[in-house]
C-alpha atoms as a PDB file:
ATOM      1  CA  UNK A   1     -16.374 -19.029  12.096  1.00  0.00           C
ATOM      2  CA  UNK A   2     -12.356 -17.354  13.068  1.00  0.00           C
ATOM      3  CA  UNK A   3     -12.973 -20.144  15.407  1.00  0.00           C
ATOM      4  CA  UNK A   4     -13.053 -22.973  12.945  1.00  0.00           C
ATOM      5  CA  UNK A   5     -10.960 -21.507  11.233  1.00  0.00           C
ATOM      6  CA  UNK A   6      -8.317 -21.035  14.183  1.00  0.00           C
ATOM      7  CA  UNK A   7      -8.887 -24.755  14.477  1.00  0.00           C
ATOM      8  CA  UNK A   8      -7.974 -25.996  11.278  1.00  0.00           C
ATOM      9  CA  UNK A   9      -4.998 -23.820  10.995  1.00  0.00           C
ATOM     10  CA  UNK A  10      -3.609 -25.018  14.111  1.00  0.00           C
ATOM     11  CA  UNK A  11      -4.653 -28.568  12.656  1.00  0.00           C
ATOM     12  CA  UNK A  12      -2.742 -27.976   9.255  1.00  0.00           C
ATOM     13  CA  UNK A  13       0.609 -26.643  11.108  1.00  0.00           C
ATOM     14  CA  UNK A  14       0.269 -30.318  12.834  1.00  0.00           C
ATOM     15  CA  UNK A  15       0.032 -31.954  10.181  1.00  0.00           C
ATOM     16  CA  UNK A  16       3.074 -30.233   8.460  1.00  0.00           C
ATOM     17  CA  UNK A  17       4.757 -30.773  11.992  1.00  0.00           C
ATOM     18  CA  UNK A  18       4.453 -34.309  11.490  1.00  0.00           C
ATOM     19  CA  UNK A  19       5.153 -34.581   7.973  1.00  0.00           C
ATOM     20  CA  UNK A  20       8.589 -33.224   8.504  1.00  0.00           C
ATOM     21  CA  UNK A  21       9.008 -35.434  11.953  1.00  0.00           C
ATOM     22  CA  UNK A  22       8.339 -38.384   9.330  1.00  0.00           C
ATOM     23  CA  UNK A  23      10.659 -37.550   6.953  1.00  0.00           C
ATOM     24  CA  UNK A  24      13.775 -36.865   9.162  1.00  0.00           C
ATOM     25  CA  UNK A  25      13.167 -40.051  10.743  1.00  0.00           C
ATOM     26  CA  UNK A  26      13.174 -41.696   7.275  1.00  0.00           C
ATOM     27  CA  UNK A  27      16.128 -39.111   6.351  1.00  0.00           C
ATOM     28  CA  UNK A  28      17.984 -40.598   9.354  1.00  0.00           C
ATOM     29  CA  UNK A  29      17.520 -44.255   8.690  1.00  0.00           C
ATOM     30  CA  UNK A  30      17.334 -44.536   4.787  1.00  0.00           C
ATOM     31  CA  UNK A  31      20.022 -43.397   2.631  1.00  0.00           C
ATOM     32  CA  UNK A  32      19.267 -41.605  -0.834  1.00  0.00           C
ATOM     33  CA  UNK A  33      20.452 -42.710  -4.486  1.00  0.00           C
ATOM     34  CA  UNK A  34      23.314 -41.092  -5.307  1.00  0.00           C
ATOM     35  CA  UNK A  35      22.827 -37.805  -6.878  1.00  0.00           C
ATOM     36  CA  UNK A  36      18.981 -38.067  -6.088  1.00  0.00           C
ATOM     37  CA  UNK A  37      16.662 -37.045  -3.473  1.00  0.00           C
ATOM     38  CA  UNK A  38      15.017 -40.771  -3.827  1.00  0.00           C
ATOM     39  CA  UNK A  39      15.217 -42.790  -0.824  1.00  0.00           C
ATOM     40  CA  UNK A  40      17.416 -46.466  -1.645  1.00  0.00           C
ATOM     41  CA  UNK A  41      15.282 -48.766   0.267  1.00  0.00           C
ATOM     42  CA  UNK A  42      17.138 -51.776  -0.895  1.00  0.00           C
ATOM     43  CA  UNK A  43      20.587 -50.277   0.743  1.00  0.00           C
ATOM     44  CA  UNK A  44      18.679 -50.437   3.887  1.00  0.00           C
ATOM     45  CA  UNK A  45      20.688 -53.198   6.124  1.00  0.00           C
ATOM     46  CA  UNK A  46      18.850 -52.332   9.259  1.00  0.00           C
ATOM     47  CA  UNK A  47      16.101 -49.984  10.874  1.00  0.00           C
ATOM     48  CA  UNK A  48      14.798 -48.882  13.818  1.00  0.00           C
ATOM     49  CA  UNK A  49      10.900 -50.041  12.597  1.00  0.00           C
ATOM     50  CA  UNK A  50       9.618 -49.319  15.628  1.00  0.00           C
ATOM     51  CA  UNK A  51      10.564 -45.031  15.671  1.00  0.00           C
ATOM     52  CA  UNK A  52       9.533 -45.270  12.104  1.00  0.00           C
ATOM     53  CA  UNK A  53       5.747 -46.024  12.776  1.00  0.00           C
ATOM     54  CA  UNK A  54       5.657 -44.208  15.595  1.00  0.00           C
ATOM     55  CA  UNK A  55       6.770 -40.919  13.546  1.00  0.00           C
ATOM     56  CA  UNK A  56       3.991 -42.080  10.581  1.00  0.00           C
ATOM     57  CA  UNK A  57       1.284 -42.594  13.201  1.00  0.00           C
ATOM     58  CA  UNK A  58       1.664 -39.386  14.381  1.00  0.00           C
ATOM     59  CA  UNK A  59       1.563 -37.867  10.963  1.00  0.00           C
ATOM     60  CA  UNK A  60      -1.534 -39.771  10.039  1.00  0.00           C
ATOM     61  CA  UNK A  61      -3.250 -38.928  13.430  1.00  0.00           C
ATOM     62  CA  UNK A  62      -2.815 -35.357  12.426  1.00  0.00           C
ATOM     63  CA  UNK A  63      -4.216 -36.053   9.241  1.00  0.00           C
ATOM     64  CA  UNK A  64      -7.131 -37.892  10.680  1.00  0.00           C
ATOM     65  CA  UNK A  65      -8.085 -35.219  12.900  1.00  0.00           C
ATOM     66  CA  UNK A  66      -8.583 -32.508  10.411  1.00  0.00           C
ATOM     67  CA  UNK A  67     -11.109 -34.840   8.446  1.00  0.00           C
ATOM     68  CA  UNK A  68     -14.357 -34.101  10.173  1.00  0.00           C
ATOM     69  CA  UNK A  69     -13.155 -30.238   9.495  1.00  0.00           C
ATOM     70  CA  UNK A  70     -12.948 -31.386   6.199  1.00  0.00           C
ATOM     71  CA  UNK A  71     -15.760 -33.752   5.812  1.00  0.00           C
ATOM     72  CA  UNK A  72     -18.189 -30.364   6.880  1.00  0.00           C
ATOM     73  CA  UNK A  73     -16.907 -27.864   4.765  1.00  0.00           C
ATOM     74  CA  UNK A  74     -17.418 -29.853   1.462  1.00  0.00           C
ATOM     75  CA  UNK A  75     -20.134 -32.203   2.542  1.00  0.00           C
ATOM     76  CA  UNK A  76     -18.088 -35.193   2.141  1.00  0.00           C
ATOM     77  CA  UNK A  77     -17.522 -38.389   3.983  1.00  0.00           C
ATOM     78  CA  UNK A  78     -14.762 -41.008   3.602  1.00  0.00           C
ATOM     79  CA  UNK A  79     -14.259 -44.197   6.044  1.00  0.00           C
ATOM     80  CA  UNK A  80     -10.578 -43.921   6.999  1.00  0.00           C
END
């Protein structure tokens, strides 16, 4: 079991990893309202789509590779 569980922490820090890879890359290419921590997707004139994906695949893999961790330890099952 302190195997599994080994496992899934070292999953979760990926995922966090990830998360925060994401959100500097959308930090770098989207500016925020003023005043606001709410991204202004409208003031966008151009962006690199391209590093954008590739920063929410990686996030999304990490999510996706927790889920049979997941799926066993509460006896649930999702197609994602």
């Amino acid at each position: 079991m302190q195997e599994k569980k080994e496992i899934v922490k070292n999953q979760i820090e990926e995922i966090l990893k990830a998360r925060g890879e994401f959100f500097a890359e959308l930090d770098r290419q989207v500016p925020k309202v003023a005043g606001t921590d709410v991204f202004d997707f409208a003031a966008v004139k151009e962006a690199d789509l391209k590093a954008l994906y590739a920063k929410f695949y990686s996030y999304d893999y990490s999510i996706r590779k927790l889920l049979p961790n997941v799926y066993e330890a509460f006896g649930v099952k999702f197609n994602v």
